[in-house]
Structure formats: structure tokens, C-alpha cells
C-alpha atoms as a PDB file:
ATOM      1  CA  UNK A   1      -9.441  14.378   7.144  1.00  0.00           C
ATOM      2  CA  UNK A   2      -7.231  11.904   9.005  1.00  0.00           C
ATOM      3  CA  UNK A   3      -5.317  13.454  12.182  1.00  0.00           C
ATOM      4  CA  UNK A   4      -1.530  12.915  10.292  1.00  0.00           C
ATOM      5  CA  UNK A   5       2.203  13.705  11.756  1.00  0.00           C
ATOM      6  CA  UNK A   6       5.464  14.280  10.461  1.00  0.00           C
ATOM      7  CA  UNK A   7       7.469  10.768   9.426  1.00  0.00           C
ATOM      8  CA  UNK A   8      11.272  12.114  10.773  1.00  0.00           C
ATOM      9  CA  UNK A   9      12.467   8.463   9.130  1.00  0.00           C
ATOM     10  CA  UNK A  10      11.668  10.552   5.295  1.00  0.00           C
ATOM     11  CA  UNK A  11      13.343  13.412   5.762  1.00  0.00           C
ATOM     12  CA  UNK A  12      13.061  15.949   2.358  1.00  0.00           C
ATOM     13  CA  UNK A  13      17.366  14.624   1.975  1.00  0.00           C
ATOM     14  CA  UNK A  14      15.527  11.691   1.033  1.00  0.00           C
ATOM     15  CA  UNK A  15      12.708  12.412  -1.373  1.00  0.00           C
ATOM     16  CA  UNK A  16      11.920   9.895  -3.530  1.00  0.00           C
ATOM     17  CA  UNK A  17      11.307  10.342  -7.414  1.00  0.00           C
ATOM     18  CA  UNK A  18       8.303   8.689  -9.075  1.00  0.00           C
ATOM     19  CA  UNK A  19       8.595   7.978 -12.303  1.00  0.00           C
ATOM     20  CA  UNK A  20       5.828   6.677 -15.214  1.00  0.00           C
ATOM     21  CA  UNK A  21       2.476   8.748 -16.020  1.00  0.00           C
ATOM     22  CA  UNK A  22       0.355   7.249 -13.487  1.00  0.00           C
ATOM     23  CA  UNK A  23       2.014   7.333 -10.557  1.00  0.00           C
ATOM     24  CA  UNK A  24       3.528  11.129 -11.317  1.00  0.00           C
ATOM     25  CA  UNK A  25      -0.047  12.316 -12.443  1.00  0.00           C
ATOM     26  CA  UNK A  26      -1.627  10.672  -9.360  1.00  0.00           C
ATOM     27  CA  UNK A  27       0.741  12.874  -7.502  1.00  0.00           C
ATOM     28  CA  UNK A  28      -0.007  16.210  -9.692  1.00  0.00           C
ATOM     29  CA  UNK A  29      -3.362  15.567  -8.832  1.00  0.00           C
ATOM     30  CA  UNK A  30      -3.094  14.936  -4.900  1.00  0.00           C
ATOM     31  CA  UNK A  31      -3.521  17.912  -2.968  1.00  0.00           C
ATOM     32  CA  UNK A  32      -1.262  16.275  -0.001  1.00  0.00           C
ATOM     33  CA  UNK A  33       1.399  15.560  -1.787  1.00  0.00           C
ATOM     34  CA  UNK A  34       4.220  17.965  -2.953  1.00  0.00           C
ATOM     35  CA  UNK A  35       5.932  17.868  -6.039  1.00  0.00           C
ATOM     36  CA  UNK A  36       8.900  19.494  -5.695  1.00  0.00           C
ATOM     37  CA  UNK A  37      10.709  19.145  -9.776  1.00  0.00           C
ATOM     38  CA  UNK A  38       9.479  17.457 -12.953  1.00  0.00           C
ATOM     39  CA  UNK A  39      11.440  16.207 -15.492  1.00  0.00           C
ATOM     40  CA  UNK A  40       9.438  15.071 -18.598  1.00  0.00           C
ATOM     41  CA  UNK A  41       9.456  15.279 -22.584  1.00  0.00           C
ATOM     42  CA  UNK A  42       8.164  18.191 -24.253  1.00  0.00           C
ATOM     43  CA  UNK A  43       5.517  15.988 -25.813  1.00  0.00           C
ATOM     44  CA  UNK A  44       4.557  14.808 -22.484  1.00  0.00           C
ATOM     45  CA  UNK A  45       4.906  18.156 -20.497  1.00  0.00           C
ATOM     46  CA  UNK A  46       2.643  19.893 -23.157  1.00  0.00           C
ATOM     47  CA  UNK A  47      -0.457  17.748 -22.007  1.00  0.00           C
ATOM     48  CA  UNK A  48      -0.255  18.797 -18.122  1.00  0.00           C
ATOM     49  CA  UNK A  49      -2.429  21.284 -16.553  1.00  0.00           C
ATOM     50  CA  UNK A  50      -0.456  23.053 -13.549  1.00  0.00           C
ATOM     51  CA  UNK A  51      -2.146  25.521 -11.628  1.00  0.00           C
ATOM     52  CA  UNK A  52       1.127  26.019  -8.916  1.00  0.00           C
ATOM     53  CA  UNK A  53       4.929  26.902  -9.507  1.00  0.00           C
ATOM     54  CA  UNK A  54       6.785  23.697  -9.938  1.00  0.00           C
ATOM     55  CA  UNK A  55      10.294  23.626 -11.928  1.00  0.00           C
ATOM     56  CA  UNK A  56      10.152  21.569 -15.296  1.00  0.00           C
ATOM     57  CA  UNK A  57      13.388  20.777 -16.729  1.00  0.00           C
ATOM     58  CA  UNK A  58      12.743  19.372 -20.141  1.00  0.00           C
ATOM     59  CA  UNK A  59      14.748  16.227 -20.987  1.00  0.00           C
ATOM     60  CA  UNK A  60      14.844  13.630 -23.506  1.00  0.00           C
ATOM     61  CA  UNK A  61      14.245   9.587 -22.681  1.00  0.00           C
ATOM     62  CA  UNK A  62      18.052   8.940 -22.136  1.00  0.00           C
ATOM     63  CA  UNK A  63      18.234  11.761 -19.697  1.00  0.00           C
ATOM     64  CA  UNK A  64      15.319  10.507 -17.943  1.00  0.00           C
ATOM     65  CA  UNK A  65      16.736   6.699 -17.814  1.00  0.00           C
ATOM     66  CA  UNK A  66      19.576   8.512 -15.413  1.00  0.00           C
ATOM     67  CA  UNK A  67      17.468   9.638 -13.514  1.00  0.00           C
ATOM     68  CA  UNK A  68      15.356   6.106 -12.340  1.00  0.00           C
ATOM     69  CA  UNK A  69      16.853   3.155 -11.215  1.00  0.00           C
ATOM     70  CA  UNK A  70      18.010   0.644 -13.923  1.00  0.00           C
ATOM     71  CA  UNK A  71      15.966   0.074 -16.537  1.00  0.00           C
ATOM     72  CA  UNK A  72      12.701   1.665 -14.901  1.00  0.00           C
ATOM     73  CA  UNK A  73      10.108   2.489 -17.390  1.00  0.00           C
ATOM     74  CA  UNK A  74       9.810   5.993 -17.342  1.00  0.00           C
ATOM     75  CA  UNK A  75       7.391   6.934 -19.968  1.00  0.00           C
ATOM     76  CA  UNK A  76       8.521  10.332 -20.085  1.00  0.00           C
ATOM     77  CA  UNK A  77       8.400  11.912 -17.062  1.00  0.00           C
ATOM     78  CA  UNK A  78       9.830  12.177 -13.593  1.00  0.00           C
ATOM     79  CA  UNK A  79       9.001  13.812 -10.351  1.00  0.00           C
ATOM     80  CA  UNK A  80      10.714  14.400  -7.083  1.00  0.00           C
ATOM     81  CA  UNK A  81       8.250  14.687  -4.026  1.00  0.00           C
ATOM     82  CA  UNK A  82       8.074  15.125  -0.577  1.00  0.00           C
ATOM     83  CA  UNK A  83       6.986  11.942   1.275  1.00  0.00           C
ATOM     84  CA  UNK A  84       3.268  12.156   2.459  1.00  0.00           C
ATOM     85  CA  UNK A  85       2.499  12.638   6.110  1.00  0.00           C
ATOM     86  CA  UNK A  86       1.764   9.895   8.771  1.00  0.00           C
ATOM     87  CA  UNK A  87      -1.636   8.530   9.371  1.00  0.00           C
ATOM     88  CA  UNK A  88      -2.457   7.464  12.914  1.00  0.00           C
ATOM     89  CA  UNK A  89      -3.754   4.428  13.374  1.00  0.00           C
ATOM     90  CA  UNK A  90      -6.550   5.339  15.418  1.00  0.00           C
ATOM     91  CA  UNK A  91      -7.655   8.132  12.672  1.00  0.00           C
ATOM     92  CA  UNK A  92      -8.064   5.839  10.354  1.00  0.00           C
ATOM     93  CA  UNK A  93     -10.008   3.512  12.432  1.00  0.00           C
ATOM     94  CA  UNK A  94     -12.301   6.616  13.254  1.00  0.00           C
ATOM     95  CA  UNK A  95     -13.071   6.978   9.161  1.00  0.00           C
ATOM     96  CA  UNK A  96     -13.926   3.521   9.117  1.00  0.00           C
ATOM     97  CA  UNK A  97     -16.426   3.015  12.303  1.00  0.00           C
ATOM     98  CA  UNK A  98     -19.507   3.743  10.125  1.00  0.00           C
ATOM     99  CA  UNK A  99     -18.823   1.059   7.484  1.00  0.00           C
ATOM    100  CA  UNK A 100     -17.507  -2.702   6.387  1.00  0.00           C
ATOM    101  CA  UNK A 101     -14.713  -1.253   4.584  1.00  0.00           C
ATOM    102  CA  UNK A 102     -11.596  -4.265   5.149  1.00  0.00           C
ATOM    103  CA  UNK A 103      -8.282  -3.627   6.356  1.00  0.00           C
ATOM    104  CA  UNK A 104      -4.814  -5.044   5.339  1.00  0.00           C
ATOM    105  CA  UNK A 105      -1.750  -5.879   7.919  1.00  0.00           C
ATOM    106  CA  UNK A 106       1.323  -6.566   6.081  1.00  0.00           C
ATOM    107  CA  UNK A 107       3.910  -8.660   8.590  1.00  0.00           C
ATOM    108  CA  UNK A 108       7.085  -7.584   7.752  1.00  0.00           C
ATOM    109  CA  UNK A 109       6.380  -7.303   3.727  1.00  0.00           C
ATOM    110  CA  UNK A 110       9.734  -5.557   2.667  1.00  0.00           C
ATOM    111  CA  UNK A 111       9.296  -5.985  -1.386  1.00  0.00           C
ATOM    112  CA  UNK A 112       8.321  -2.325  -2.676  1.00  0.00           C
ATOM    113  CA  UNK A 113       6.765  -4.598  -5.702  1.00  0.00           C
ATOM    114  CA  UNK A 114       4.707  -6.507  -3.788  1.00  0.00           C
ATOM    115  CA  UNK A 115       3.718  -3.269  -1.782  1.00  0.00           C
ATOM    116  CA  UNK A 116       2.535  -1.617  -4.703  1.00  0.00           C
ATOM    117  CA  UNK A 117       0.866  -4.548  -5.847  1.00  0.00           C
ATOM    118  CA  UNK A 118      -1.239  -4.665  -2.710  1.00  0.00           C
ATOM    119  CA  UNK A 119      -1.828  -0.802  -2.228  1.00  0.00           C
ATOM    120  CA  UNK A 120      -3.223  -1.449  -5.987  1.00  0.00           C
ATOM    121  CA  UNK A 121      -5.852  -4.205  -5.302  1.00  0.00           C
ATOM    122  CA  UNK A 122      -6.800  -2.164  -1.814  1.00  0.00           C
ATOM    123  CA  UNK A 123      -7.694   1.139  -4.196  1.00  0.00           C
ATOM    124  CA  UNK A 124      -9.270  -1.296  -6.506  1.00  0.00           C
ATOM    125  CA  UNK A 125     -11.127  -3.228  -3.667  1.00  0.00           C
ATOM    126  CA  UNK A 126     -12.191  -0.123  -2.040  1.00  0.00           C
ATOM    127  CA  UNK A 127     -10.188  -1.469   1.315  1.00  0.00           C
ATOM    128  CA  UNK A 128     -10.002   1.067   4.452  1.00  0.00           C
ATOM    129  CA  UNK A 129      -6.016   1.556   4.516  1.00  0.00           C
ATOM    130  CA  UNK A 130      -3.440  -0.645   4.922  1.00  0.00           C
ATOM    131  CA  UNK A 131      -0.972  -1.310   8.060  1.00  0.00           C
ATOM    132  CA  UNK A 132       2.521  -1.932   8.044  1.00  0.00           C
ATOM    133  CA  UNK A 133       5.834  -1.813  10.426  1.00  0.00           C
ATOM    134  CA  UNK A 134       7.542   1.288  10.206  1.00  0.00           C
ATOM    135  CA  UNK A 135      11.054  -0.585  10.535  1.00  0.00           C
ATOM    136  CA  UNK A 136       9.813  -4.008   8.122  1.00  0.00           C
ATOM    137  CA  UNK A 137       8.256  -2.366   5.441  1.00  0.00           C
ATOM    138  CA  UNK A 138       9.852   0.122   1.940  1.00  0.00           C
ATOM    139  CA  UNK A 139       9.670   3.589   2.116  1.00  0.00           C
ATOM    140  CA  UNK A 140       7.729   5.488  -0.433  1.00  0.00           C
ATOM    141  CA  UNK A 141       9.830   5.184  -3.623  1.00  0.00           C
ATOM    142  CA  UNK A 142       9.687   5.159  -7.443  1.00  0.00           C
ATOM    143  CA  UNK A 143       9.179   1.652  -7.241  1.00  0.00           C
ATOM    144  CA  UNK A 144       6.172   1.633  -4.979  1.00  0.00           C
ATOM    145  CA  UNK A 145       4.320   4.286  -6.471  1.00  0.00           C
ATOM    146  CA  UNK A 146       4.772   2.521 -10.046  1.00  0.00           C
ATOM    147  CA  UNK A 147       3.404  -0.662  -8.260  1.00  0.00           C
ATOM    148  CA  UNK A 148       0.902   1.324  -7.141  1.00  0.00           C
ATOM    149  CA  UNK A 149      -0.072   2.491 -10.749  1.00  0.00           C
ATOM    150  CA  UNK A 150      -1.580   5.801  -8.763  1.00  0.00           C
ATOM    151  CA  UNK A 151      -3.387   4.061  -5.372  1.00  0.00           C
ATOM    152  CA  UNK A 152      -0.099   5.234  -3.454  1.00  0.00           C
ATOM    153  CA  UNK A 153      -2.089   8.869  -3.363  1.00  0.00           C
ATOM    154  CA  UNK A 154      -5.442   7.398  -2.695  1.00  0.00           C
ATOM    155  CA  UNK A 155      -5.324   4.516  -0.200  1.00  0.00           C
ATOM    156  CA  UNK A 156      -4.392   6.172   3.311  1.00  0.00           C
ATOM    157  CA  UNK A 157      -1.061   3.540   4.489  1.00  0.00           C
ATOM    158  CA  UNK A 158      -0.292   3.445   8.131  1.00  0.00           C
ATOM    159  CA  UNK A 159       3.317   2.806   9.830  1.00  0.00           C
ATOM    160  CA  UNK A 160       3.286   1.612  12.779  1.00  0.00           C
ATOM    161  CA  UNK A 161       6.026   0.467  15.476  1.00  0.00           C
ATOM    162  CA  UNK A 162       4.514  -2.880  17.076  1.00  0.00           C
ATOM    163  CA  UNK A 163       2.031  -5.090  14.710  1.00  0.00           C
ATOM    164  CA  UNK A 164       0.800  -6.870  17.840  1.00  0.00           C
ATOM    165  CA  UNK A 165      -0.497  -3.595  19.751  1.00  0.00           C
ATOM    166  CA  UNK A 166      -2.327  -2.314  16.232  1.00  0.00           C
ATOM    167  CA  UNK A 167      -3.931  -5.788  16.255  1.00  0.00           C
ATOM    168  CA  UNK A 168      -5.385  -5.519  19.275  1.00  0.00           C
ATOM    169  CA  UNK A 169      -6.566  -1.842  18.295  1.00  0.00           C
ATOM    170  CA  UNK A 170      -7.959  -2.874  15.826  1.00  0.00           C
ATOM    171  CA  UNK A 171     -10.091  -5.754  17.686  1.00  0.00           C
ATOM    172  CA  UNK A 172     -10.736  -2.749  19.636  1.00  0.00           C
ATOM    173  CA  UNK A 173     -12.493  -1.295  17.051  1.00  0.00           C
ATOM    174  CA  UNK A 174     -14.678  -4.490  16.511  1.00  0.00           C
ATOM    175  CA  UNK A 175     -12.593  -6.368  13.196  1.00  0.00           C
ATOM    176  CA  UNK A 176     -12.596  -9.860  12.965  1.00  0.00           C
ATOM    177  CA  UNK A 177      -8.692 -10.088  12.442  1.00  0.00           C
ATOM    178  CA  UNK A 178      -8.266 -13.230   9.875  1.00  0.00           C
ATOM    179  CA  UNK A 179      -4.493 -14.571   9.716  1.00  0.00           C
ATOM    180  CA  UNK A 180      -3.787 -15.849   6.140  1.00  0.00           C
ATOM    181  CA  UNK A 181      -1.834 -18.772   6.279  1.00  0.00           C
ATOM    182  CA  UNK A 182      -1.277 -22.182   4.331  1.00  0.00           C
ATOM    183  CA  UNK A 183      -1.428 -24.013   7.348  1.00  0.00           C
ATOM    184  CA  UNK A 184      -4.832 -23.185   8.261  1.00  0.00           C
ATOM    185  CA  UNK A 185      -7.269 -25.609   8.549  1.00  0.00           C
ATOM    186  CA  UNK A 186     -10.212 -23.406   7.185  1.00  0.00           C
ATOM    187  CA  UNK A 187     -10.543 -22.052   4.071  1.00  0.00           C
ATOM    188  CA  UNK A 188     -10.984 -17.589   4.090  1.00  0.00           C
ATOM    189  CA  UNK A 189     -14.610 -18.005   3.175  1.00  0.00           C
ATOM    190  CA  UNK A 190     -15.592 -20.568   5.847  1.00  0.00           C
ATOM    191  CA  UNK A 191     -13.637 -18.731   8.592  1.00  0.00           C
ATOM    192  CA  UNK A 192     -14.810 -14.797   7.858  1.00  0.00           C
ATOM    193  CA  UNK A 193     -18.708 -16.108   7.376  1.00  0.00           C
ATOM    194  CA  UNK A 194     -21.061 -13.220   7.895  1.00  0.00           C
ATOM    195  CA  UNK A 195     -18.290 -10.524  10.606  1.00  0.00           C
ATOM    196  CA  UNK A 196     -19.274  -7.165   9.396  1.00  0.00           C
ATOM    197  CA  UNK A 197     -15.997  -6.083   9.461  1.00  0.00           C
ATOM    198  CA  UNK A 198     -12.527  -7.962   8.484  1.00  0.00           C
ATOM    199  CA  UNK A 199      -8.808  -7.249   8.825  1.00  0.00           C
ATOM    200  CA  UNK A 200      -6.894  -9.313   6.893  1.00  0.00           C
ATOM    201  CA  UNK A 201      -3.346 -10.152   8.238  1.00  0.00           C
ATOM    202  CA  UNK A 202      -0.488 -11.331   5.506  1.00  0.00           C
ATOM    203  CA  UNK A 203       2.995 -12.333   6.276  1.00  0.00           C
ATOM    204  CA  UNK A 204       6.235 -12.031   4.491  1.00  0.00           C
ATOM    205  CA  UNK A 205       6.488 -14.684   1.394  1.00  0.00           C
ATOM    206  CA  UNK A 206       8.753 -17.194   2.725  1.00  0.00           C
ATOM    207  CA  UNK A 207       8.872 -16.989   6.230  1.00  0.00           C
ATOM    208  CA  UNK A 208       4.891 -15.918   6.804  1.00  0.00           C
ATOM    209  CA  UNK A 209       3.370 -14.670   9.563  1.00  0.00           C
ATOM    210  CA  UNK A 210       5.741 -14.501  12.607  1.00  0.00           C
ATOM    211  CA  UNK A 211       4.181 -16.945  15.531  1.00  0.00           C
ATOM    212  CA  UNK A 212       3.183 -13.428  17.873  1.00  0.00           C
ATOM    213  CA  UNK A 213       1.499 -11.764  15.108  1.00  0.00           C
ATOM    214  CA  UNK A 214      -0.767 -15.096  14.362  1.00  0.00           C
ATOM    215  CA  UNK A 215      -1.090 -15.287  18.220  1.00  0.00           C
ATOM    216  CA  UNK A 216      -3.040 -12.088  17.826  1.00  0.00           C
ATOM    217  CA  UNK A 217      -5.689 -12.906  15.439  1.00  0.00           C
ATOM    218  CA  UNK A 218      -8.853 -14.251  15.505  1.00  0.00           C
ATOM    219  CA  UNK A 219      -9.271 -16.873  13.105  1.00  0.00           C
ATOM    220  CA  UNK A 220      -6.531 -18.322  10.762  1.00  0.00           C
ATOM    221  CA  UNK A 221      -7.697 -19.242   7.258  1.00  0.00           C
ATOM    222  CA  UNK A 222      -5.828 -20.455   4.188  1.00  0.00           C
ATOM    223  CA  UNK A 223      -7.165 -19.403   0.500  1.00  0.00           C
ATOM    224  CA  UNK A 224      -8.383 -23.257  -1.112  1.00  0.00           C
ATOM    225  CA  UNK A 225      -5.454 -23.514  -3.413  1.00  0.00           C
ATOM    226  CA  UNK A 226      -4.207 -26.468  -5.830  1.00  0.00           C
ATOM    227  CA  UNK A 227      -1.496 -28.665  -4.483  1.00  0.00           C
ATOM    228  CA  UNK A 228      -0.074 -28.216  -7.693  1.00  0.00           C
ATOM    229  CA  UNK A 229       1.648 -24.915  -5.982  1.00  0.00           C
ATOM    230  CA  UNK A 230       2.718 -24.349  -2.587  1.00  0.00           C
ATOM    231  CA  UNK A 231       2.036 -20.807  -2.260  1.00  0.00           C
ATOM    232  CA  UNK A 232       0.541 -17.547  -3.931  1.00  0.00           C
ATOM    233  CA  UNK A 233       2.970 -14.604  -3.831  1.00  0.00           C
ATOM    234  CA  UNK A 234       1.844 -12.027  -1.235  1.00  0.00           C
ATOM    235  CA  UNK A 235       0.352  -9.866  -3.543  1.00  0.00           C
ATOM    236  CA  UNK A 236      -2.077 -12.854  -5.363  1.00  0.00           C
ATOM    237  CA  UNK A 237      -3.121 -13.217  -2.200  1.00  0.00           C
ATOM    238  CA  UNK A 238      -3.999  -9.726  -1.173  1.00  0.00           C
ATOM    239  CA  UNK A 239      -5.914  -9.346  -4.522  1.00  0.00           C
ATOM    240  CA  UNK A 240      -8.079 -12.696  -3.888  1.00  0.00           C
ATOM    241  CA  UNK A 241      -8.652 -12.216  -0.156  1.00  0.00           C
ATOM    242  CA  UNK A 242     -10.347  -8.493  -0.746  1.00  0.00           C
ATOM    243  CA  UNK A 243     -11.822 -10.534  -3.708  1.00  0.00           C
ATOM    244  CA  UNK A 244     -13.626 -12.519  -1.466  1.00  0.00           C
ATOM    245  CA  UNK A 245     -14.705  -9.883   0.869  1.00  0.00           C
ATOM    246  CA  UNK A 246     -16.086  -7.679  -1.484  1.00  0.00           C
ATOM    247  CA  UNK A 247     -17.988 -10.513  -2.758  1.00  0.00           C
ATOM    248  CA  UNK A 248     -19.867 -11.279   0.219  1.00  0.00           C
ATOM    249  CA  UNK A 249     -22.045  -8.483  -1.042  1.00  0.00           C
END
């Protein structure tokens, strides 16, 4: 179990509300995370197992659309939570030291979408954790954990204050840190070749990588895309790169 603190920046005036079945039964079903209220459909209520004291208010879909952004897809059911607890850095590097499991940096990725997205292809990639700025990066929200489709309770996401310092903890803890970038003159799979252990680094779509975060890796690599497109979003990008890790065997 990862050494974890308290995250003053969610404070419980804040708590987010996940909404959709997999991201609220992902959070019935993690024993770090506290549900606080469900809303849901009888229907959909009926079919949950609840061993602890949790209020259910029973509401219909249009009282559940007022209760999510927009047009968020619901399906039924709503929870407010308490935002998980901090994972230090170094914790999570200590789970890791006895394997090849990758890591993911995320420069300044603000888009709780894309977030999601990424979180998603780590759980499904089997990835160590991902890294992020504390200050350049969503809070947990509806629209992460839905993203997410669940992985928001299962792959451990660290917040840090400086990007560069983590980097060079995490050299530190012997990772080949690989900078994806378009720019790049080698392609990922020629620059990881056989490094036991890889961080991959991804900027913000747009602007990319800022100049001291690429100062701070060890390679730069671009994935061998058609010209026919100038860029993947972030997310693609994540998916492929732990792609091609994993299939290094």
C-alpha cells in the first residue's frame, strides 16, 4: 500500500459526482474511495450489493440529467465522493522497483477527456501510474472518471508540483525517460530498444512538450505517422506508445 497524504486543493466543499455505471460501480467497489450519496433509478439501484450505510435518493432520468453537467450520459445513477488521497511519487516508484511496468508524464494535459482516455489505456496496458502537475492538470471529476470507464479507481495517479524534479526521480529510479514528440528524429521503437524500464513523457496537444521538460529526458522519439496528419491527439498517442511497450514482450 502506497504511503498517500491529504490533497488540501480537493477539499470535501468540492466533491465531485461521477456519473454512468462504470465509473460509479468502480467506486462502490474501491475500498479507498468514499461514496458519500447515490442517486440512481429504482431499476438500477435494485441490482447493487451495499454492505455500508450510504444515502440513496431514488430519482428518475430527468432528475438525474440535473444533476451532471449538460447532456452527460448518466445511465441511471449518480454518486458524490470524496476525492482519493495523494500518492507520493517516491511510493509509487518503490511498487515498481521489482518490475518493467511503464510510466506516463502528462506535461501540462488539462483536458479531463483526454485524462480519462489515458488513465484508460494505462489500466488496460497494465502501466505503473501516471504523473501529472498538480496546478496543469483536471481534478477528479464526473468527466474524468467517465473517461476513465472505471481505471480512475485502479491506476494509482500522482500530482506533483515541478515535472522537471519527478523526471529526474524517476531517472533516479533507473527509467529510460522517452519524450514523445513529432519533431523527433527517431521513431518510439528505435529509440526505447531493449531499456527494461520506460517512462513515457507527453505534452499538451498543441503546444507539446515545454522546452525544460524535453531538456529532461533521455531520448526523444516520434510515433512513425502518415504525413497525411500532423498529429495524434494526446490520448491516440498514449494508447499506441504503451502499445508498443507492452509489445516488446
Amino acid at each position: 500500500m502506497a504511503r498517500r497524504g491529504h490533497r488540501p486543493s480537493q477539499a470535501p466543499a468540492s466533491r465531485p459526482r461521477f456519473y454512468g455505471r462504470h465509473a460509479v460501480f468502480a467506486a462502490l467497489d474501491n475500498p479507498e474511495r468514499r461514496v458519500r450519496k447515490l442517486w440512481g433509478t429504482r431499476e438500477l439501484i435494485s441490482q447493487l450489493v451495499m454492505p455500508y450505510d450510504i444515502p440513496v435518493t431514488y430519482a428518475d432520468a430527468a432528475d438525474l440529467g440535473r444533476l451532471v453537467p449538460g447532456d452527460a450520459p448518466h445511465q441511471g445513477i449518480v454518486a458524490e465522493v470524496d476525492p482519493l488521497e495523494d500518492i507520493w511519487l517516491g511510493d509509487l516508484l518503490a511498487q515498481g522497483k521489482d518490475g518493467n511496468r511503464p510510466l506516463l508524464l502528462l506535461d501540462q494535459v488539462t483536458d479531463p477527456h483526454n485524462v480519462g482516455a489515458i488513465l484508460r489505456s494505462a489500466a488496460a496496458f497494465d502501466a505503473l501510474g501516471i504523473i501529472t502537475q498538480d496546478r496543469h492538470a483536471p481534478p477528479e471529476s464526473g468527466t474524468v472518471a467517465r473517461a476513465a470507464s472505471g481505471a480512475l479507481e485502479t491506476v494509482p495517479w500522482v500530482r506533483v508540483v515541478n515535472l522537471a524534479r519527478a523526471l529526474d526521480e524517476i531517472r533516479d529510479a533507473d527509467f529510460w525517460r522517452i519524450g514523445l514528440t513529432g519533431h523527433a528524429k527517431g521513431t518510439l521503437a528505435q529509440v526505447m530498444g531493449d531499456a527494461p524500464r520506460i517512462a513515457l513523457v507527453l505534452g499538451a496537444e498543441g503546444e507539446g512538450m515545454r522546452q525544460n521538460t524535453e531538456a529532461h529526458c533521455d531520448e526523444l522519439a516520434r510515433l512513425p505517422i502518415s504525413d497525411k496528419v500532423e498529429s495524434l491527439n494526446v490520448s491516440n498517442a498514449a494508447a499506441i506508445a504503451l502499445y508498443a511497450v507492452a509489445a516488446r514482450g
